[in-house]
N, C-alpha and C. Protein backbone atom coordinates (compact mmCIF):
# COMPACT_ATOMS: atom_id res chain seq x y z
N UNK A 1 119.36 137.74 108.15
CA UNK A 1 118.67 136.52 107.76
C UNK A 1 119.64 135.34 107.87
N UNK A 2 119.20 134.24 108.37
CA UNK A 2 119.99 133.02 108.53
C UNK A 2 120.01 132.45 107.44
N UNK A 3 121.25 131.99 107.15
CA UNK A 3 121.41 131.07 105.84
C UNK A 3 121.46 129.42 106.30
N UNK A 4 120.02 128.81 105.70
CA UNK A 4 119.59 127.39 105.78
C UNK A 4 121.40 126.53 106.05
N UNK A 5 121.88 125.75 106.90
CA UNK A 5 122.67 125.08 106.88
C UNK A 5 122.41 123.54 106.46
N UNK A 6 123.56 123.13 105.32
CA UNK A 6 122.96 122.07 104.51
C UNK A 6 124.19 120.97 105.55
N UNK A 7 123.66 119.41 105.69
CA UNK A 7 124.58 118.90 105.84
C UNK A 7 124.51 117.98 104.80
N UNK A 8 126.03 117.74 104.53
CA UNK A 8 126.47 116.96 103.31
C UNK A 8 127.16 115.53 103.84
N UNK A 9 127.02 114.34 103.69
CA UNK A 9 127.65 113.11 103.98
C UNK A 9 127.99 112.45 102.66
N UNK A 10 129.69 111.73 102.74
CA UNK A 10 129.92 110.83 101.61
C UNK A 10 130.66 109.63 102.00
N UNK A 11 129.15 108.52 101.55
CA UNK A 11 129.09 107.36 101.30
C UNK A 11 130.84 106.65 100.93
N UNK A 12 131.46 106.19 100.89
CA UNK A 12 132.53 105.75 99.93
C UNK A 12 133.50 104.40 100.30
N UNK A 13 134.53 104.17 99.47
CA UNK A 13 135.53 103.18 100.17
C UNK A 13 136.86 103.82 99.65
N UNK A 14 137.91 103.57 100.89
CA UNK A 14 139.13 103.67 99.94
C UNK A 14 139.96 103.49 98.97
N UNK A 15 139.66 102.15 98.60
CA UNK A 15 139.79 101.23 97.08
C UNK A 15 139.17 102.27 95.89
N UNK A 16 138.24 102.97 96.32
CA UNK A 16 137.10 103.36 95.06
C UNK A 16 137.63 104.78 94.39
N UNK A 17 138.20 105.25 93.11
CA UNK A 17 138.77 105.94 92.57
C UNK A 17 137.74 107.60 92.57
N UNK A 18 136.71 106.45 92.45
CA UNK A 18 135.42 107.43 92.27
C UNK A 18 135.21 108.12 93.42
N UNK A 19 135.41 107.77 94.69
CA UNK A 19 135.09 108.16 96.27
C UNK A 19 136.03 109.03 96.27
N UNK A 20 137.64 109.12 96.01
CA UNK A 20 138.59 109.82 95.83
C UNK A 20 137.94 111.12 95.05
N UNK A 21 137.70 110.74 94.02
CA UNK A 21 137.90 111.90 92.93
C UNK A 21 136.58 112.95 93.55
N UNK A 22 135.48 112.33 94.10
CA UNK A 22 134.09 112.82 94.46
C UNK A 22 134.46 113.55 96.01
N UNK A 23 135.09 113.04 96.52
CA UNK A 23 136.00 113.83 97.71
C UNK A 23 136.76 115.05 97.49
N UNK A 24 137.81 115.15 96.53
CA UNK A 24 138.57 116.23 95.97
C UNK A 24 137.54 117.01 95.52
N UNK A 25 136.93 116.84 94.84
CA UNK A 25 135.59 117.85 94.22
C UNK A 25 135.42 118.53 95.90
N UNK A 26 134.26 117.93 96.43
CA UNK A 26 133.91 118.42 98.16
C UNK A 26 135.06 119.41 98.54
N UNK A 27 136.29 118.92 98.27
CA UNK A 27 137.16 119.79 99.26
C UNK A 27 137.71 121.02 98.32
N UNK A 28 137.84 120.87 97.03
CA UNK A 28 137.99 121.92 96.00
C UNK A 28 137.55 122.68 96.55
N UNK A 29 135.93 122.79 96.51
CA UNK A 29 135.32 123.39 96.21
C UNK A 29 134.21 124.10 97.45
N UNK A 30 135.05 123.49 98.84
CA UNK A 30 134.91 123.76 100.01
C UNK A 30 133.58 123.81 100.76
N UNK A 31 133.33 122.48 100.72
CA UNK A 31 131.76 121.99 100.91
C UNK A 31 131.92 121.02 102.04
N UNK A 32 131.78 121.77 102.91
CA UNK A 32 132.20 120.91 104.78
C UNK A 32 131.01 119.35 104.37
N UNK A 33 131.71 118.51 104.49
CA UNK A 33 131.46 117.09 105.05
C UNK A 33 131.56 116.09 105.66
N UNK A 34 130.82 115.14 105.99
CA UNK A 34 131.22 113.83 107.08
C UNK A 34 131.58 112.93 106.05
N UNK A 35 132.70 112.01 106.01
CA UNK A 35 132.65 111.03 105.11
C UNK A 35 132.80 109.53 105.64
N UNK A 36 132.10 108.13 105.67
CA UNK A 36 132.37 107.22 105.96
C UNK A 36 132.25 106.33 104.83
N UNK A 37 133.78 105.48 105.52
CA UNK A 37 133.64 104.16 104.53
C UNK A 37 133.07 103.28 105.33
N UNK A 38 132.35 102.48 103.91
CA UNK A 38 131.31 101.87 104.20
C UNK A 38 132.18 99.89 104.14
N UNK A 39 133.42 99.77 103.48
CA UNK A 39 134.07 98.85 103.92
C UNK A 39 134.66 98.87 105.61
N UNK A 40 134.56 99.56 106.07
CA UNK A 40 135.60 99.81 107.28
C UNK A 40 134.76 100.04 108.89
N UNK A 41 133.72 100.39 108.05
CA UNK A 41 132.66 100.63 109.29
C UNK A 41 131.08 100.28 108.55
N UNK A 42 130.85 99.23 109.51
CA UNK A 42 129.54 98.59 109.47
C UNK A 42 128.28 98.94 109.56
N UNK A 43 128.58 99.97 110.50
CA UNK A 43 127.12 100.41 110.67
C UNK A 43 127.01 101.69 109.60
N UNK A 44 127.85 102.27 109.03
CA UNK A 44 128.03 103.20 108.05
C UNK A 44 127.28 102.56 106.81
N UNK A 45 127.63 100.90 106.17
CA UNK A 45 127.48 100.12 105.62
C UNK A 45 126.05 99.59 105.27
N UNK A 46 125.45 99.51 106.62
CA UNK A 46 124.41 99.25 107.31
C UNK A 46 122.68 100.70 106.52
N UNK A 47 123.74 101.95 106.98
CA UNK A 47 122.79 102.89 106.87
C UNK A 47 122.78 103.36 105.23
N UNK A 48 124.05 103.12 104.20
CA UNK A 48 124.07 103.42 103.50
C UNK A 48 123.06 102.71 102.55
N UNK A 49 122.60 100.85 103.12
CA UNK A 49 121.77 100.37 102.02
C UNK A 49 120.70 100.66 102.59
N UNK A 50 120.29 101.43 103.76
CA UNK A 50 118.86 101.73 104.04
C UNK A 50 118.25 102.51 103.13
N UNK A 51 120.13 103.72 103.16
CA UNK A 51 119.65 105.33 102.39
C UNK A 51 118.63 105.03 100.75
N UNK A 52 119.95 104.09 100.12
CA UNK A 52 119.69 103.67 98.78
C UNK A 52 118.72 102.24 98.21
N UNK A 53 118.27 101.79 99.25
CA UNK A 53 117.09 100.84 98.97
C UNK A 53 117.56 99.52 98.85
N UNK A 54 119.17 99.32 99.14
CA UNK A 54 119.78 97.74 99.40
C UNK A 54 120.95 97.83 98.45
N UNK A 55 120.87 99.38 97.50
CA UNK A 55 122.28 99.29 96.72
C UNK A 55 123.25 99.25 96.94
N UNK A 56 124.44 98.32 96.94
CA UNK A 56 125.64 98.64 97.26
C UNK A 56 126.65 99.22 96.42
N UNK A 57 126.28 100.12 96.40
CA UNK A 57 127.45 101.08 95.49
C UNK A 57 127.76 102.46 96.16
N UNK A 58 129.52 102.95 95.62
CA UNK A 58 129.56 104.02 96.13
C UNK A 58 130.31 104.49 95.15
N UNK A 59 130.50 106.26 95.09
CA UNK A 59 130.53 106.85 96.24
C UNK A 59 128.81 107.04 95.93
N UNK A 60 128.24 108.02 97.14
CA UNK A 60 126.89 107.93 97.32
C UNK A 60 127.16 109.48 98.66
N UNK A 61 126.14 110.52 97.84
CA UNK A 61 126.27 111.83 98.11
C UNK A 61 125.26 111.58 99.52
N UNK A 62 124.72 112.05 100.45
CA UNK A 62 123.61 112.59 101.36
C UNK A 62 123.74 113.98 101.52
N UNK A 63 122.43 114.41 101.33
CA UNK A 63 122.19 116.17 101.90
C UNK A 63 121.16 116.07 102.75
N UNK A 64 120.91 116.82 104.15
CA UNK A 64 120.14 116.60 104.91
C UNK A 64 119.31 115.15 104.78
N UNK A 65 120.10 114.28 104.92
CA UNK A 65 119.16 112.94 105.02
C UNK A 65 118.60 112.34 104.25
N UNK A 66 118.81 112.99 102.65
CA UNK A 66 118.66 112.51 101.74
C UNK A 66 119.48 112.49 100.47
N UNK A 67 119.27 111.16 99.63
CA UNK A 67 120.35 110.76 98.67
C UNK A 67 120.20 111.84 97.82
N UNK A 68 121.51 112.28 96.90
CA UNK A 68 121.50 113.40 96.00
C UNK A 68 122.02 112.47 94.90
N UNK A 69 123.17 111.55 95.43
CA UNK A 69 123.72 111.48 94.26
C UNK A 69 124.29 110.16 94.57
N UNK A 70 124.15 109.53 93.70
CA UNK A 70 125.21 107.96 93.49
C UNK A 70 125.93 107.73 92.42
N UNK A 71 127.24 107.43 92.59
CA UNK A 71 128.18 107.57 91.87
C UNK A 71 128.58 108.77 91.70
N UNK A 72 129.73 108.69 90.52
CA UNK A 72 130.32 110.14 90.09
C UNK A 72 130.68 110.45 88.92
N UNK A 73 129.95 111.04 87.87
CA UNK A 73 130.09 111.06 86.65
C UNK A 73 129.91 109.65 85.79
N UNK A 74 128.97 108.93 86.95
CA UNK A 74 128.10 108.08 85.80
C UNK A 74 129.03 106.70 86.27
N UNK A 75 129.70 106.63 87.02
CA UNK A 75 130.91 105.55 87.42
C UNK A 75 130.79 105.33 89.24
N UNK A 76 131.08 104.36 89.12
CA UNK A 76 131.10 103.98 90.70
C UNK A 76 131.18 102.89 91.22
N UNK A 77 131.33 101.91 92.45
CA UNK A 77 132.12 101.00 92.70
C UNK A 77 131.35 100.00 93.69
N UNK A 78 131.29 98.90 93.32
CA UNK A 78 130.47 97.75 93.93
C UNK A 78 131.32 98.00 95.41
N UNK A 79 130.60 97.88 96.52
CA UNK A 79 131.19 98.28 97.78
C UNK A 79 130.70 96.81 98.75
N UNK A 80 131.99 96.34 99.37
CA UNK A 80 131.98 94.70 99.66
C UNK A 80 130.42 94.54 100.74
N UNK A 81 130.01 93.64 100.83
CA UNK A 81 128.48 93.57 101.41
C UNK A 81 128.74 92.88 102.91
C-alpha cells in the first residue's frame, strides 16, 4: 500500500526567531520541506498573502496547498510588505 505523500512548505524570514525555531522543529523531527523567505523573494511574498487572505505574517506552515498553521506557539512576525 502506498503511503499518501504530504508536501510541507515554510512561509518565513530570516530576521524572524519564530521561522528559526518553527524550522528546527521541521528538521528535529525530520519532516522534508521547501522553505521560502518571503522578505528575499517576491513572488514567495506574493503567494504567501494569497495563501493567508492578505496576512502578512510569518512563519506560516503549507501542507498540500493548504495553510495549517500561522505562527508558532501563538507568536510570529510582521513580514516587510
Amino acid at each position: 500500500m502506498d503511503v499518501p505523500t504530504t508536501t510541507v512548505e515554510l512561509f518565513g524570514s530570516a530576521g524572524c526567531p519564530q521561522t528559526t525555531a518553527l524550522r528546527e522543529h521541521l528538521v528535529w523531527n525530520r519532516i522534508a520541506f521547501t522553505e521560502y523567505d518571503v522578505e528575499a523573494d517576491a513572488a514567495a511574498r506574493a503567494r504567501l498573502l494569497s495563501l493567508t487572505g492578505g496576512r502578512a505574517t510569518v512563519p506560516v506552515v503549507v501542507e498540500n496547498g493548504r495553510v495549517t498553521s500561522i505562527g508558532w506557539h501563538g507568536r510570529s512576525c510582521a513580514s516587510v510588505p
